[in-house]
Protein backbone atom coordinates (compact mmCIF):
# COMPACT_ATOMS: atom_id res chain seq x y z
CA UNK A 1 66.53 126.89 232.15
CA UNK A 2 63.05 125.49 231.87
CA UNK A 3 64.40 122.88 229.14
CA UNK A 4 66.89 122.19 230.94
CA UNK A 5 65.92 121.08 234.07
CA UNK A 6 63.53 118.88 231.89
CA UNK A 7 66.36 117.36 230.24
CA UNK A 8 68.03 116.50 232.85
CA UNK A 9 64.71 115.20 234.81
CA UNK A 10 64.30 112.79 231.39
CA UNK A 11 68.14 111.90 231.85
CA UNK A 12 67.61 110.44 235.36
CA UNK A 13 64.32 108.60 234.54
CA UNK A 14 65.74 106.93 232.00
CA UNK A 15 68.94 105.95 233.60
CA UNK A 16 66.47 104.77 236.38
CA UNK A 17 64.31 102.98 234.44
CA UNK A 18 67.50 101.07 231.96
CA UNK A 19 69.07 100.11 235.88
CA UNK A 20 65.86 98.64 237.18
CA UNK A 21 65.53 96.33 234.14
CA UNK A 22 69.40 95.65 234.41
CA UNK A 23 68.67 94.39 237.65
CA UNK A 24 65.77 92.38 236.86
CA UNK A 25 67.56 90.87 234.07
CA UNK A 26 69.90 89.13 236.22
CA UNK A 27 68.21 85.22 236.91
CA UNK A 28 70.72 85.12 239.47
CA UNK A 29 73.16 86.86 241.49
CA UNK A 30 75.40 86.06 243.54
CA UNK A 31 78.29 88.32 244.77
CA UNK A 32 80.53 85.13 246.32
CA UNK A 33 81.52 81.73 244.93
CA UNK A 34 79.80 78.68 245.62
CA UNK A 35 81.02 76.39 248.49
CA UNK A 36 80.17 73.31 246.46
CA UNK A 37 79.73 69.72 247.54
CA UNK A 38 82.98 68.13 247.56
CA UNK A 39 85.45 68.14 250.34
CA UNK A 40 88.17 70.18 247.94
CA UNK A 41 85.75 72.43 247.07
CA UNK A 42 85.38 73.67 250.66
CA UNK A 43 88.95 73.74 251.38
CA UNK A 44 88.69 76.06 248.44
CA UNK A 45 85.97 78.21 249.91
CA UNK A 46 87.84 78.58 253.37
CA UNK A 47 91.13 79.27 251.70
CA UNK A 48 89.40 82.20 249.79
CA UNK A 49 87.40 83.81 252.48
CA UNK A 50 90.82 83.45 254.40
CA UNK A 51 92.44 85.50 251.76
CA UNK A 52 89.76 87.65 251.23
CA UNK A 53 89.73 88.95 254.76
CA UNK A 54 93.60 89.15 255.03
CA UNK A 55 93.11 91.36 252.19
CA UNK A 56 89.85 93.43 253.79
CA UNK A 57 92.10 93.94 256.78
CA UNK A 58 94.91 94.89 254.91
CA UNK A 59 93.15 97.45 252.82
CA UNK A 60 91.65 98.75 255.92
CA UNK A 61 95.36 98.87 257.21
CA UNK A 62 96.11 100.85 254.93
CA UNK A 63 93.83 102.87 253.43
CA UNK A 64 93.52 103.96 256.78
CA UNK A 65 96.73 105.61 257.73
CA UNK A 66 96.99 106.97 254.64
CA UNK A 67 93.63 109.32 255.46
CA UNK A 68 94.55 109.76 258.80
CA UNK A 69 98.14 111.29 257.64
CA UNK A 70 96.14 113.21 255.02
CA UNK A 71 93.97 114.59 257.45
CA UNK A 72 96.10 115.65 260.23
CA UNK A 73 99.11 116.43 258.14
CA UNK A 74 97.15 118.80 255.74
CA UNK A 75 98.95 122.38 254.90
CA UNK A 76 96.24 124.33 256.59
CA UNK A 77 96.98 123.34 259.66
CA UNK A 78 100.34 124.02 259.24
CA UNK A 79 102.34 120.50 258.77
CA UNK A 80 105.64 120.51 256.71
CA UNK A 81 106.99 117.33 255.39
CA UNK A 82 109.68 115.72 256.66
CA UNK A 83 112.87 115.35 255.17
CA UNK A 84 114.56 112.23 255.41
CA UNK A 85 116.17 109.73 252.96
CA UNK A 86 116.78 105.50 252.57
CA UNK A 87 115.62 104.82 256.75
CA UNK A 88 116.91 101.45 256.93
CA UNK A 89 114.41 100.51 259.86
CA UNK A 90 111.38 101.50 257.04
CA UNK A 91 112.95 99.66 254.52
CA UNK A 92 113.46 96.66 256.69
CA UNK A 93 109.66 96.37 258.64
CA UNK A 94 107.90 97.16 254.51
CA UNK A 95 110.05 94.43 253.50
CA UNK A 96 109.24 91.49 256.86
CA UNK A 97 105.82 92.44 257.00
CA UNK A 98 104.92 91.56 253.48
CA UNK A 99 106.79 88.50 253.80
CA UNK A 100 105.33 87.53 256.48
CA UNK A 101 102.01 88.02 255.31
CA UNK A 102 102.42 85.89 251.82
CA UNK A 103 103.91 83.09 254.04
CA UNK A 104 100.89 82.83 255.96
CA UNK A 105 98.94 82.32 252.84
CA UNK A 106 100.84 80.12 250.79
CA UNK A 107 101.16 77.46 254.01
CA UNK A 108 97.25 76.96 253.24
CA UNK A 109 97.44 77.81 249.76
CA UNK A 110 99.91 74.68 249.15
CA UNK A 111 98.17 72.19 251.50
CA UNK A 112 95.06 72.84 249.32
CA UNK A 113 96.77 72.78 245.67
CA UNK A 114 98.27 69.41 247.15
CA UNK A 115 95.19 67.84 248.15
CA UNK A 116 93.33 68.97 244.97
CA UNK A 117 96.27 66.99 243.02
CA UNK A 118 96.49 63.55 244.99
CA UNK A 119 94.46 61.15 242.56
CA UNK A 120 95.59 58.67 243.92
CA UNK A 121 93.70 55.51 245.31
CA UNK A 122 90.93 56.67 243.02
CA UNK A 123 87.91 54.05 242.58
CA UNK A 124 86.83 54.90 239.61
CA UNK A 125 88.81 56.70 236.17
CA UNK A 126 86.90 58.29 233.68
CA UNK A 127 88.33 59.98 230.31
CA UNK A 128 86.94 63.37 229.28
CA UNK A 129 87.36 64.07 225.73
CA UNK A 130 86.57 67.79 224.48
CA UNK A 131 85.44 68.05 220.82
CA UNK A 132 83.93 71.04 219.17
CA UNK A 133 81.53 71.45 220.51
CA UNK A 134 80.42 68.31 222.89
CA UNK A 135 82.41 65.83 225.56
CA UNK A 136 83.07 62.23 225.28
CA UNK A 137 83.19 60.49 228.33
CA UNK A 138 85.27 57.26 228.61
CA UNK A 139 84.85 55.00 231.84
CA UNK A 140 88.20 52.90 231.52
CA UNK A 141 87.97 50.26 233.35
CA UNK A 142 84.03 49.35 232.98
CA UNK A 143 84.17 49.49 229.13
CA UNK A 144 81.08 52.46 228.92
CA UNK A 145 82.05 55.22 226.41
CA UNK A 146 79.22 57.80 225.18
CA UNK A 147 79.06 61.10 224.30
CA UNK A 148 76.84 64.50 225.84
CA UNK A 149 75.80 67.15 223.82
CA UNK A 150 74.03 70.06 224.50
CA UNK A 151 69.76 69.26 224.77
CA UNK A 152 68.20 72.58 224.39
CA UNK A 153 65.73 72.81 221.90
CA UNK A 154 66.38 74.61 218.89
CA UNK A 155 63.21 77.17 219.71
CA UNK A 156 64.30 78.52 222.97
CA UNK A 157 68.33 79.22 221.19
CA UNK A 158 66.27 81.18 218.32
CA UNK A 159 64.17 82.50 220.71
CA UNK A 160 60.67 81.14 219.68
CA UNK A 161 60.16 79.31 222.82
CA UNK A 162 60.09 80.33 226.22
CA UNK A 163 63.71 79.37 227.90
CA UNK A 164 63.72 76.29 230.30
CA UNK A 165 65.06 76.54 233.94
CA UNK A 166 68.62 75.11 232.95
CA UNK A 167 68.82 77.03 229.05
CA UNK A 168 71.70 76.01 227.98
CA UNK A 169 72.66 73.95 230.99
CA UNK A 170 71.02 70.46 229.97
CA UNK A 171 72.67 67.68 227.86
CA UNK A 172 71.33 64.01 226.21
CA UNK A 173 73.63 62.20 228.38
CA UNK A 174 74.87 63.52 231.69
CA UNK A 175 77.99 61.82 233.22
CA UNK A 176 77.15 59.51 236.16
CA UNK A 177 79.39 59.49 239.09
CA UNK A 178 78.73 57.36 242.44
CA UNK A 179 78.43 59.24 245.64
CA UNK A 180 80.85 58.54 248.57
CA UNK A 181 83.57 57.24 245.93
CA UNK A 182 86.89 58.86 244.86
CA UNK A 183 86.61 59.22 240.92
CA UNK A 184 90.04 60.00 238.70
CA UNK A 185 89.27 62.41 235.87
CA UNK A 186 91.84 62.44 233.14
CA UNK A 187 91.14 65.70 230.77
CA UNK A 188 92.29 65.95 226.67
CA UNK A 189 90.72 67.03 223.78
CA UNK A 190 90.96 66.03 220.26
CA UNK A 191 90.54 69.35 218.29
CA UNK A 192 90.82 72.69 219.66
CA UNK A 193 92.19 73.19 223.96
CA UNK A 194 88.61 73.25 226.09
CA UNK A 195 87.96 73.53 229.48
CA UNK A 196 85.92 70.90 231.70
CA UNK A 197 84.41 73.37 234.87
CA UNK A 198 81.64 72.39 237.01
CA UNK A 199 81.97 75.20 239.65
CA UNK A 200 80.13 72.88 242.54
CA UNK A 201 83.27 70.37 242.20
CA UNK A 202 85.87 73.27 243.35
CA UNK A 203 87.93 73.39 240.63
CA UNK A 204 88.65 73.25 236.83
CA UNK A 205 90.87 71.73 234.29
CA UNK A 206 91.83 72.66 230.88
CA UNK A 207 91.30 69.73 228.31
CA UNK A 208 94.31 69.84 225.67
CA UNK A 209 94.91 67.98 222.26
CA UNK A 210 98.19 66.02 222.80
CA UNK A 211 97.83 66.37 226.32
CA UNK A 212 96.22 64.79 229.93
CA UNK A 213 95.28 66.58 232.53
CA UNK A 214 94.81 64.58 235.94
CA UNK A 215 92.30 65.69 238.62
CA UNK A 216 89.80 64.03 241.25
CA UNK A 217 86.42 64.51 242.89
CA UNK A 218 84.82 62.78 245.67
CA UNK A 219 80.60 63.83 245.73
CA UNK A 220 79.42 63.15 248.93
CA UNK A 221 75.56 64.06 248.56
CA UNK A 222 73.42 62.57 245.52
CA UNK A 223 72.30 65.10 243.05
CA UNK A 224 72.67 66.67 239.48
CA UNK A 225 75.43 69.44 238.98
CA UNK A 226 76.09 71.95 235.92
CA UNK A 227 79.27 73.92 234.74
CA UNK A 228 80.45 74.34 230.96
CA UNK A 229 83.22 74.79 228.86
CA UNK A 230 85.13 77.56 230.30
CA UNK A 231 87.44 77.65 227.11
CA UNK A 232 86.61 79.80 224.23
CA UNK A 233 86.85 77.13 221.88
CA UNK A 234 84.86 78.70 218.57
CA UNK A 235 82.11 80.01 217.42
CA UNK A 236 79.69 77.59 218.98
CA UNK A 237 82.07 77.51 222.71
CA UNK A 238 78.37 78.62 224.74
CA UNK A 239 76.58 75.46 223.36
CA UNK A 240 78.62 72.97 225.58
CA UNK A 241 77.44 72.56 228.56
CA UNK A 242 78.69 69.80 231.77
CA UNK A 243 76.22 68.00 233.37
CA UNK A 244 77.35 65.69 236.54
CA UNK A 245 74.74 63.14 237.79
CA UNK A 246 75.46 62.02 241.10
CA UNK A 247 73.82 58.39 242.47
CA UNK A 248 74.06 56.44 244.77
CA UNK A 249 76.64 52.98 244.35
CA UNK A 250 73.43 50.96 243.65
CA UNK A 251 71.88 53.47 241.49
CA UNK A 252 75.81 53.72 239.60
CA UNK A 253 76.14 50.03 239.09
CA UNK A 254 72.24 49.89 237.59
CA UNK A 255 73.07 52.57 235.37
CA UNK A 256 76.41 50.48 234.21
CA UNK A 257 75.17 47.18 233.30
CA UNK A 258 72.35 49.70 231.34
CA UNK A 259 75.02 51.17 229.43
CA UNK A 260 76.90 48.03 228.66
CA UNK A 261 73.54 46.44 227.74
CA UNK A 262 73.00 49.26 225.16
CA UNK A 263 77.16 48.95 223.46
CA UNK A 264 76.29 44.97 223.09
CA UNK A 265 76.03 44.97 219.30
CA UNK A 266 73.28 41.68 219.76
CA UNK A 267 71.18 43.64 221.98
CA UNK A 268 71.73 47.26 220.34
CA UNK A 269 71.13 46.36 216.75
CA UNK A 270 67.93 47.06 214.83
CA UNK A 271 68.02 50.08 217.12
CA UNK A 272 68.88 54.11 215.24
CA UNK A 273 71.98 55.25 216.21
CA UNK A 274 71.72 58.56 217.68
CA UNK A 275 74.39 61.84 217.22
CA UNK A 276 75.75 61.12 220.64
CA UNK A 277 76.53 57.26 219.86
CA UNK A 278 78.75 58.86 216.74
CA UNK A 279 82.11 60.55 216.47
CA UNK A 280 82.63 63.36 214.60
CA UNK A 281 83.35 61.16 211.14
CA UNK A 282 79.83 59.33 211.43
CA UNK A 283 81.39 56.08 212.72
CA UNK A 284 79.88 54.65 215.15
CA UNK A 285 81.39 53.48 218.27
């Protein structure tokens, strides 16, 4: 009995011990998704914390009866079932109700989905290109084309460094986007079907050989935003990373005539061509 009680005394300190460094293992966590910083990506927000709590009352709805009825219906307090068959009043409310209720959240549902598809009088269009494993970024009508690859050092991914604040979050050339200005984002790939997601934007879209996906964003406040591939797209899919850099219109049209400066074969040559000035057959762009 002795041993036993022991046992099971070494069963609960270790179980306590392996969920307190669970917990601690977590950078962070969040139980909700992020409101973002777009005007879609709020709509977004509302429309799921509307849905959420239609479902929160619902469940309370019914979970709620349904232990009431157990409880006061019980056999030890005598209650007998009744016996009845097809009620066409039942049949008719558990049939409205439900309608009713998926009504009222597709009306939102749709306005949202609508909004999040109207590119149109876009300022700006920008081509994202997935590869395996890295993005090419194509700004059509100002002539800039580049490409971002993941920038984590080598040490921290083999674990002889000490991971940064953004591991695997961080690229050589982040895509720059002007605040306060409606940018188009067409979406394709040219290998394998990725996934362009950068969860502060509100939404996602999957990038697919053959294929172009349309979307839009519209940052309002200046800053630097992360998502990923959200795609399994091989064996190196966690190495490819999305990095938005939002600026001001100023700041944007610096950074353009930069860019330009740097593709201007006169100005650019005697310089080393880096990986992300190449395409995935060494020729340069």
């Amino acid at each position: 009995m002795a041993i036993s009680r022991i046992a099971q005394g070494g069963v609960v300190a270790l179980g306590s011990a392996l969920w307190g460094w669970s917990t601690g293992a977590y950078a962070e966590y969040e139980l909700n998704m992020p409101q973002g910083v777009t005007s879609i990506s709020k709509d977004v927000y509302d429309l799921h914390m509307l849905i959420f709590w239609i479902c929160v009352a619902i469940g309370i709805g019914v979970f709620g009866v349904m232990f009431w009825s157990i409880y006061h219906h019980r056999k030890s307090r005598g209650a007998v079932a009744a016996q009845f068959h097809e009620s066409t009043v039942i049949e008719i409310i558990w049939t409205i109700i439900p309608m009713a209720i998926l009504i009222a959240m597709a009306v939102p549902a749709t306005g949202t989905l609508v909004r999040m598809a109207d590119a149109r009088d876009a300022e700006l269009t920008i081509k994202v290109t997935g590869y395996q494993w890295r993005w090419q970024y194509d700004y059509l009508d100002q002539g800039v084309s580049f490409f971002s690859t993941l920038s984590t050092p080598q040490a921290q991914i083999r674990n002889t460094a000490s991971k940064g604040e953004h591991y695997l979050l961080e690229v050589d050339n982040p895509l720059v986007v002007p605040v306060g200005k409606k940018v188009r984002i067409l979406t394709t790939a040219a290998d394998v079907i990725h996934s362009w997601w950068v969860p502060d934007l509100g939404w996602k879209k999957d990038a697919i050989p053959g294929f172009i996906n349309e979307a839009w964003t519209q940052i309002d406040k200046p800053g630097i935003y992360r998502g990923q591939c959200a795609e399994l797209c091989g064996r190196d899919h966690g190495f490819m990373p999305v990095v938005v850099k939002a600026v001001s219109p100023e700041e944007f049209e610096q950074w353009l005539v930069q860019m330009k400066a740097q593709a201007n074969p006169q100005t650019a040559q005697n310089k080393p061509v880096s990986l992300s000035a190449t395409v995935p057959g060494g020729q340069t762009l």
